[in-house]
N, C-alpha and C. Protein backbone atom coordinates (compact mmCIF):
# COMPACT_ATOMS: atom_id res chain seq x y z
N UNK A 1 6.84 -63.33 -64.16
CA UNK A 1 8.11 -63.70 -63.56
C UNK A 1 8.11 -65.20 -63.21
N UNK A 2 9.07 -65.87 -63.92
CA UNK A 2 9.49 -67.37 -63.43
C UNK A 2 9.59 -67.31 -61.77
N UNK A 3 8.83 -68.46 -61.22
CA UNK A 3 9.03 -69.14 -59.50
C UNK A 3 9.99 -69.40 -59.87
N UNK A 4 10.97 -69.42 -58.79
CA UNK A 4 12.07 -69.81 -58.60
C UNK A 4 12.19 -71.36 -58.14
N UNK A 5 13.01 -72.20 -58.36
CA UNK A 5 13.16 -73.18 -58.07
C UNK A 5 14.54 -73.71 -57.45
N UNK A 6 14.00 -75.00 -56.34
CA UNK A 6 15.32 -75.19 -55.42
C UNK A 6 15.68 -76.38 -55.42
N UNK A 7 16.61 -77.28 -55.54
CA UNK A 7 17.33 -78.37 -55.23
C UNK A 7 17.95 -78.92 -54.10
N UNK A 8 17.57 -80.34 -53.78
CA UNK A 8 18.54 -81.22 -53.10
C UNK A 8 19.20 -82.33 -53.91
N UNK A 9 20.48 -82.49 -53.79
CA UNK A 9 21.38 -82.98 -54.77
C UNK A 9 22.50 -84.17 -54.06
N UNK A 10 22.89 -84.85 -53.97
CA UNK A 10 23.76 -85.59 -53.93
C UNK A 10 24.76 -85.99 -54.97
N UNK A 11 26.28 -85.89 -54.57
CA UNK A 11 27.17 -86.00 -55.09
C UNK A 11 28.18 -86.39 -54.60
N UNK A 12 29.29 -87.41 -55.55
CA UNK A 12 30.06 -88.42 -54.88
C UNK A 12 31.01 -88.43 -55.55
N UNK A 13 32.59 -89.10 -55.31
CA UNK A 13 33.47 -89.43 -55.58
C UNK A 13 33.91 -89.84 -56.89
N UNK A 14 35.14 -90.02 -57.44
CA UNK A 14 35.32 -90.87 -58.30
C UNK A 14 35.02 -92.18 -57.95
N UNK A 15 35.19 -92.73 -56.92
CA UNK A 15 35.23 -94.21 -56.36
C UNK A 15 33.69 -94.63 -55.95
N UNK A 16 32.93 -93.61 -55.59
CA UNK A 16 31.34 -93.23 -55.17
C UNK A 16 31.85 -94.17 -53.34
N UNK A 17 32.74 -93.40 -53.15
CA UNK A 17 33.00 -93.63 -51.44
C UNK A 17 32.69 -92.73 -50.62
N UNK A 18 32.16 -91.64 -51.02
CA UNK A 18 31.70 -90.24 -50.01
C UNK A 18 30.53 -89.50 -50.82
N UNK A 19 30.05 -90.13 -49.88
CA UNK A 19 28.47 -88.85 -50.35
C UNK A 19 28.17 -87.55 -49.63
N UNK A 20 28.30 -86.42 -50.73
CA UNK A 20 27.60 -85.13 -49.90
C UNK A 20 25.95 -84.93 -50.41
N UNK A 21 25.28 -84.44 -49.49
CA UNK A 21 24.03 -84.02 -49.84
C UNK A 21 24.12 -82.62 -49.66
N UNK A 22 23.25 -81.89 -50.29
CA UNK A 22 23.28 -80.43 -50.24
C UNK A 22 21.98 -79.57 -51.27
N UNK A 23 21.65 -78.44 -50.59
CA UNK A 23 20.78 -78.02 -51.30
C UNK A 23 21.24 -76.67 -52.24
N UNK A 24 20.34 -76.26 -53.05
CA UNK A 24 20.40 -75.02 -53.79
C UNK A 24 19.54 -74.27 -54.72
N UNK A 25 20.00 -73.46 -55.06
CA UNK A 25 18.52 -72.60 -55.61
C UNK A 25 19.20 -72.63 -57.53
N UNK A 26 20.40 -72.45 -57.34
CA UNK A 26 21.02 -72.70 -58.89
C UNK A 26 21.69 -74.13 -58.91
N UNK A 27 21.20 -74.93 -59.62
CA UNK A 27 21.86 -76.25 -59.53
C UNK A 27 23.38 -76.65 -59.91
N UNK A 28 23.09 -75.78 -61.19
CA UNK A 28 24.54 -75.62 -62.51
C UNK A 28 25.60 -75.25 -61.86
N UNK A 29 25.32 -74.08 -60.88
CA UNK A 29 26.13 -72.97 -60.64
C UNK A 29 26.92 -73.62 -59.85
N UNK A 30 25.96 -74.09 -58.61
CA UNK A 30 26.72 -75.29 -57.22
C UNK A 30 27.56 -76.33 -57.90
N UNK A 31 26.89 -77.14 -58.59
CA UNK A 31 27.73 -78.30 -59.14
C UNK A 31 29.01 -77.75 -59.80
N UNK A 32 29.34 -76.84 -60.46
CA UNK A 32 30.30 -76.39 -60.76
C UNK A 32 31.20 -75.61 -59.84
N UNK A 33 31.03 -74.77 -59.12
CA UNK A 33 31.43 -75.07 -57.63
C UNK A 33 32.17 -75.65 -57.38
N UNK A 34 31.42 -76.92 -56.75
CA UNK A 34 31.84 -78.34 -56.36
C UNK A 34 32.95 -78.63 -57.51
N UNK A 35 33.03 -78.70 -58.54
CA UNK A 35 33.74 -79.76 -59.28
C UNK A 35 35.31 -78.70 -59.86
N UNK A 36 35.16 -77.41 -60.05
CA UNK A 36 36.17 -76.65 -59.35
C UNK A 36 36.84 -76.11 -58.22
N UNK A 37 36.50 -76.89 -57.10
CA UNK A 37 36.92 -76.64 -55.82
C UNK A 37 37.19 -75.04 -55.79
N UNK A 38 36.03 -74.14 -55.83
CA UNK A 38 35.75 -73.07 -55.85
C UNK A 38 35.65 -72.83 -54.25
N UNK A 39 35.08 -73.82 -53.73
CA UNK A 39 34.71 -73.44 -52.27
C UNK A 39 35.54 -74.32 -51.42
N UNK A 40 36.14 -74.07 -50.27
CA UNK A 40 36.83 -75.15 -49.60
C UNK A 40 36.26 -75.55 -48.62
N UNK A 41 36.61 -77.13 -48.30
CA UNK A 41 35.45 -77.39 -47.41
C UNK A 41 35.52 -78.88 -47.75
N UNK A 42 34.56 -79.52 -47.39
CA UNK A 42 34.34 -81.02 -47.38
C UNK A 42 34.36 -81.44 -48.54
N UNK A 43 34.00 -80.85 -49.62
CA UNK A 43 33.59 -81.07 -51.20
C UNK A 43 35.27 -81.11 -51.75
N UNK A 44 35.66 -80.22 -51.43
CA UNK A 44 36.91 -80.09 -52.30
C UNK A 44 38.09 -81.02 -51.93
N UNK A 45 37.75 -81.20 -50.48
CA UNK A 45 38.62 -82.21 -49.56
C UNK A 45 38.62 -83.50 -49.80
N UNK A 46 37.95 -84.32 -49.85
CA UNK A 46 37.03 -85.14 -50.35
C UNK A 46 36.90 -85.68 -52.28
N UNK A 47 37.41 -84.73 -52.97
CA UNK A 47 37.10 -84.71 -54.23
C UNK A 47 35.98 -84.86 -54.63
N UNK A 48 34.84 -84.49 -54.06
CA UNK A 48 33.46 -84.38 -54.48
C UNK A 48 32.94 -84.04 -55.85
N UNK A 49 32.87 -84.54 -56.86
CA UNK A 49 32.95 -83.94 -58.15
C UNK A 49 31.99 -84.55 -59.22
N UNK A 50 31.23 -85.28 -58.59
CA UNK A 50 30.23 -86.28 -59.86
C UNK A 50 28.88 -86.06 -59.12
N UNK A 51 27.98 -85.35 -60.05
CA UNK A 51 26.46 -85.51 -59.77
C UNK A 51 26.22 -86.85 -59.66
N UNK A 52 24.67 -87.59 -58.82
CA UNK A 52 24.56 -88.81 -59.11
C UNK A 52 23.12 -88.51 -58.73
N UNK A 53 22.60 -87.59 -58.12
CA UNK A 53 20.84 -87.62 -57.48
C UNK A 53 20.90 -86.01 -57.10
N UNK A 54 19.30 -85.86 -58.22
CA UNK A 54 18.52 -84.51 -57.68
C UNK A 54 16.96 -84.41 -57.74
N UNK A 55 16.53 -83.35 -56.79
CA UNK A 55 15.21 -83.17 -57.03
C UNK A 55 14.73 -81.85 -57.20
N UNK A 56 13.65 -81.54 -57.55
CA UNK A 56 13.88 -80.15 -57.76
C UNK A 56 12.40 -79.65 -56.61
N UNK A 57 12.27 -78.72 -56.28
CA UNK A 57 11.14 -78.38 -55.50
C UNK A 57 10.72 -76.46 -55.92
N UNK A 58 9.54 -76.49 -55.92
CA UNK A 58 8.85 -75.09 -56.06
C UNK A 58 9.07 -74.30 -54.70
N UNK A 59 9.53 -75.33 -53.43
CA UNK A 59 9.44 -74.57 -52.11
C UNK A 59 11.02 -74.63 -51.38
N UNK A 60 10.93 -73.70 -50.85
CA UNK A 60 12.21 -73.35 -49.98
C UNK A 60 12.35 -74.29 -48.93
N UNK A 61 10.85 -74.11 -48.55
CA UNK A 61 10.58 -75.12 -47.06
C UNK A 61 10.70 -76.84 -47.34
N UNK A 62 10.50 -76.80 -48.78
CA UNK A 62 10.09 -77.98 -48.65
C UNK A 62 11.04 -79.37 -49.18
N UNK A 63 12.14 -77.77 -50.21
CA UNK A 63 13.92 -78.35 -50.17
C UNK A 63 14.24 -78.58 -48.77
N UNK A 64 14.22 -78.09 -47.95
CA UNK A 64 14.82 -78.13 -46.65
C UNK A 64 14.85 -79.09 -45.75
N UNK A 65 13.73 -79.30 -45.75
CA UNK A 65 12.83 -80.46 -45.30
C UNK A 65 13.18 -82.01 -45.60
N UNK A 66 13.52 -81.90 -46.90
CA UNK A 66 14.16 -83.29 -48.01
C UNK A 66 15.32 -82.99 -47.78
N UNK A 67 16.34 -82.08 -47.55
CA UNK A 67 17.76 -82.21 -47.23
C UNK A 67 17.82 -82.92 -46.08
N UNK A 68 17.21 -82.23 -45.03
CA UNK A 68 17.35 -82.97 -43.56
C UNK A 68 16.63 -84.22 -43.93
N UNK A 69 15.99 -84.83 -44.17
CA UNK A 69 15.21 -86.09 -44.54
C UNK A 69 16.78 -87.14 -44.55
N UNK A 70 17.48 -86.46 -46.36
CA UNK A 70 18.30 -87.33 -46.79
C UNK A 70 19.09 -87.14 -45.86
N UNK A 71 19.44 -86.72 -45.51
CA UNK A 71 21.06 -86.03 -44.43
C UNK A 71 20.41 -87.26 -42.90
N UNK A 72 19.59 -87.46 -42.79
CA UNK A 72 19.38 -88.21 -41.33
C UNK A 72 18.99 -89.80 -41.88
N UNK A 73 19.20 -90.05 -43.10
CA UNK A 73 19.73 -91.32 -43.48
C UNK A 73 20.69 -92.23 -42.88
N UNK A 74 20.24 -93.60 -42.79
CA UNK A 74 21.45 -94.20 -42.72
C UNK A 74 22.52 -94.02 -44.54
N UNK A 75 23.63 -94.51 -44.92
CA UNK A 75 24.46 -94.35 -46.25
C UNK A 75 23.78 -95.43 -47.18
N UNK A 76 23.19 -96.47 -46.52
CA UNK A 76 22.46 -97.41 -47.22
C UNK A 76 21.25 -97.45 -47.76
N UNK A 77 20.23 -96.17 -47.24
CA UNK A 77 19.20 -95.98 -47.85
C UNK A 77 19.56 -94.99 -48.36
N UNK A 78 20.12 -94.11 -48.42
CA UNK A 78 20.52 -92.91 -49.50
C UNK A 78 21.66 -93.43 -51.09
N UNK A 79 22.08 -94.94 -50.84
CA UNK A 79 22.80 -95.40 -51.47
C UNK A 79 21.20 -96.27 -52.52
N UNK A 80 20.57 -96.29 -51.97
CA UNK A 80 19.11 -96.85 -52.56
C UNK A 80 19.06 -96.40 -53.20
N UNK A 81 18.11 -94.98 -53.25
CA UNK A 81 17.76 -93.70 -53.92
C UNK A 81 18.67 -93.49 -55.27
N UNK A 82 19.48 -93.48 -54.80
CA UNK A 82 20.39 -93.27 -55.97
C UNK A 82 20.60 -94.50 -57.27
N UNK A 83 20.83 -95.78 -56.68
CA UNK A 83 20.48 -96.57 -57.28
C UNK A 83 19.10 -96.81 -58.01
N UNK A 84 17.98 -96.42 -57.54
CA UNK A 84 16.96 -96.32 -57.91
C UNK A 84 16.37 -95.42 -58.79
N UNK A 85 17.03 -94.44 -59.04
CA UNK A 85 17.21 -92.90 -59.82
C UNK A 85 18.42 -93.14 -61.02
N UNK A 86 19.41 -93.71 -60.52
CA UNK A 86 20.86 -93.54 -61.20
C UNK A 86 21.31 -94.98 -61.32
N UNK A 87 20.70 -95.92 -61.58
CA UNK A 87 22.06 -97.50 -61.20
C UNK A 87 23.26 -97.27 -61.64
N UNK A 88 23.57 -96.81 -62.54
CA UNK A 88 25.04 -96.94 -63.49
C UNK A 88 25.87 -95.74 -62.60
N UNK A 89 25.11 -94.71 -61.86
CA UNK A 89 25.88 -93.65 -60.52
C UNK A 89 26.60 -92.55 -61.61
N UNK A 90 26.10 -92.47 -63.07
CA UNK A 90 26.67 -91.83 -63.51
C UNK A 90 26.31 -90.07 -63.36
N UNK A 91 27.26 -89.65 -64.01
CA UNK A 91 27.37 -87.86 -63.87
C UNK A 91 26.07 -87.06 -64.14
N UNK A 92 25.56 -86.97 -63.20
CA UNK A 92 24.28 -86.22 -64.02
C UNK A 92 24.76 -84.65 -64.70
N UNK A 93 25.52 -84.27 -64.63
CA UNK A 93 25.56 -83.18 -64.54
C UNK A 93 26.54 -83.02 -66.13
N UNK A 94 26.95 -84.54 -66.49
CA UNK A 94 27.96 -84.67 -67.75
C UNK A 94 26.95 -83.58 -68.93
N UNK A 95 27.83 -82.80 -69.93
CA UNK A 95 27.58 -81.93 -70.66
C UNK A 95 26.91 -80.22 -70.19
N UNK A 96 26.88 -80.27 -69.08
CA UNK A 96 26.20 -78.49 -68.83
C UNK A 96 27.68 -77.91 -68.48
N UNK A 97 28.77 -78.20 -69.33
CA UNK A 97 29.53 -77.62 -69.20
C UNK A 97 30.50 -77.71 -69.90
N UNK A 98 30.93 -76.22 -70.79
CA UNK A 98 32.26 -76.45 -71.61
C UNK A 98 33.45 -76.78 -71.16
N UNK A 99 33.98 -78.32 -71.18
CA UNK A 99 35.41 -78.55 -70.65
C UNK A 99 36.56 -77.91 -70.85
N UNK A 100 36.26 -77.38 -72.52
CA UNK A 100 37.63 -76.88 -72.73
C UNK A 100 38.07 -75.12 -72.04
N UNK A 101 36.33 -74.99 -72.15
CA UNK A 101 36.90 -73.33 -71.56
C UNK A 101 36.23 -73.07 -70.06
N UNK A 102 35.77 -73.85 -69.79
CA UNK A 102 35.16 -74.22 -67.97
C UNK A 102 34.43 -72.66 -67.65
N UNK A 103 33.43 -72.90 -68.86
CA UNK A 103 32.28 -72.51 -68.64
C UNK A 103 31.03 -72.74 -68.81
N UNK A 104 30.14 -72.77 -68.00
CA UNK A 104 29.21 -73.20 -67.96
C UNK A 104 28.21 -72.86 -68.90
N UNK A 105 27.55 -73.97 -69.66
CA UNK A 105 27.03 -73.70 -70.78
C UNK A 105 25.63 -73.86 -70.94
N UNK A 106 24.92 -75.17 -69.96
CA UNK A 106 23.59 -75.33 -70.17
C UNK A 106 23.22 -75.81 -69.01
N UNK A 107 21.78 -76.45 -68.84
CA UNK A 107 21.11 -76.55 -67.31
C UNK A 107 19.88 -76.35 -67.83
């Protein structure tokens, strides 16, 4: 049996003016979520809709741990990270998903 694996993710705007951080155990599933305002809430409010930073972890505890980490950031060192991972801030998440029939296809 595959370990399961968990994510902390950050994702931002068209404009990259609002950053959410957030964790999860399906990455694909959340990000799509998010980018169908499936869930209401800060993400959908917000237009939260572009991957830009993830990590992946073998531990529950130890996603958790790195959420609160990033989450007790100032916006300028989490604006680092990302730059440092992503400069161009583009979509990580561009192609795991069929546009035309908005379903999710790969991951």
């Amino acid at each position: 049996m595959a370990q399961k694996q968990y994510y902390v993710y950050i994702m931002t705007n068209k404009g990259n003016t609002v950053l959410y951080t957030g964790v999860t155990s399906n990455l694909a599933e959340r990000i799509y979520q998010h980018k169908k305002k499936l869930i209401k809430g800060f993400t959908s409010k917000y237009n939260i809709n572009k991957l830009v930073y993830y990590e992946e972890f073998d531990s529950v505890y130890d996603v958790i741990t790195r959420e609160k980490q990033i989450k007790g950031w100032l916006r300028r060192k989490k604006i680092e990270l990302i730059k440092k991972n992503n400069p161009e801030w583009k979509d990580l998440s561009t192609g795991w998903y069929d546009d035309n029939s908005n379903e999710k296809v790969s991951f």
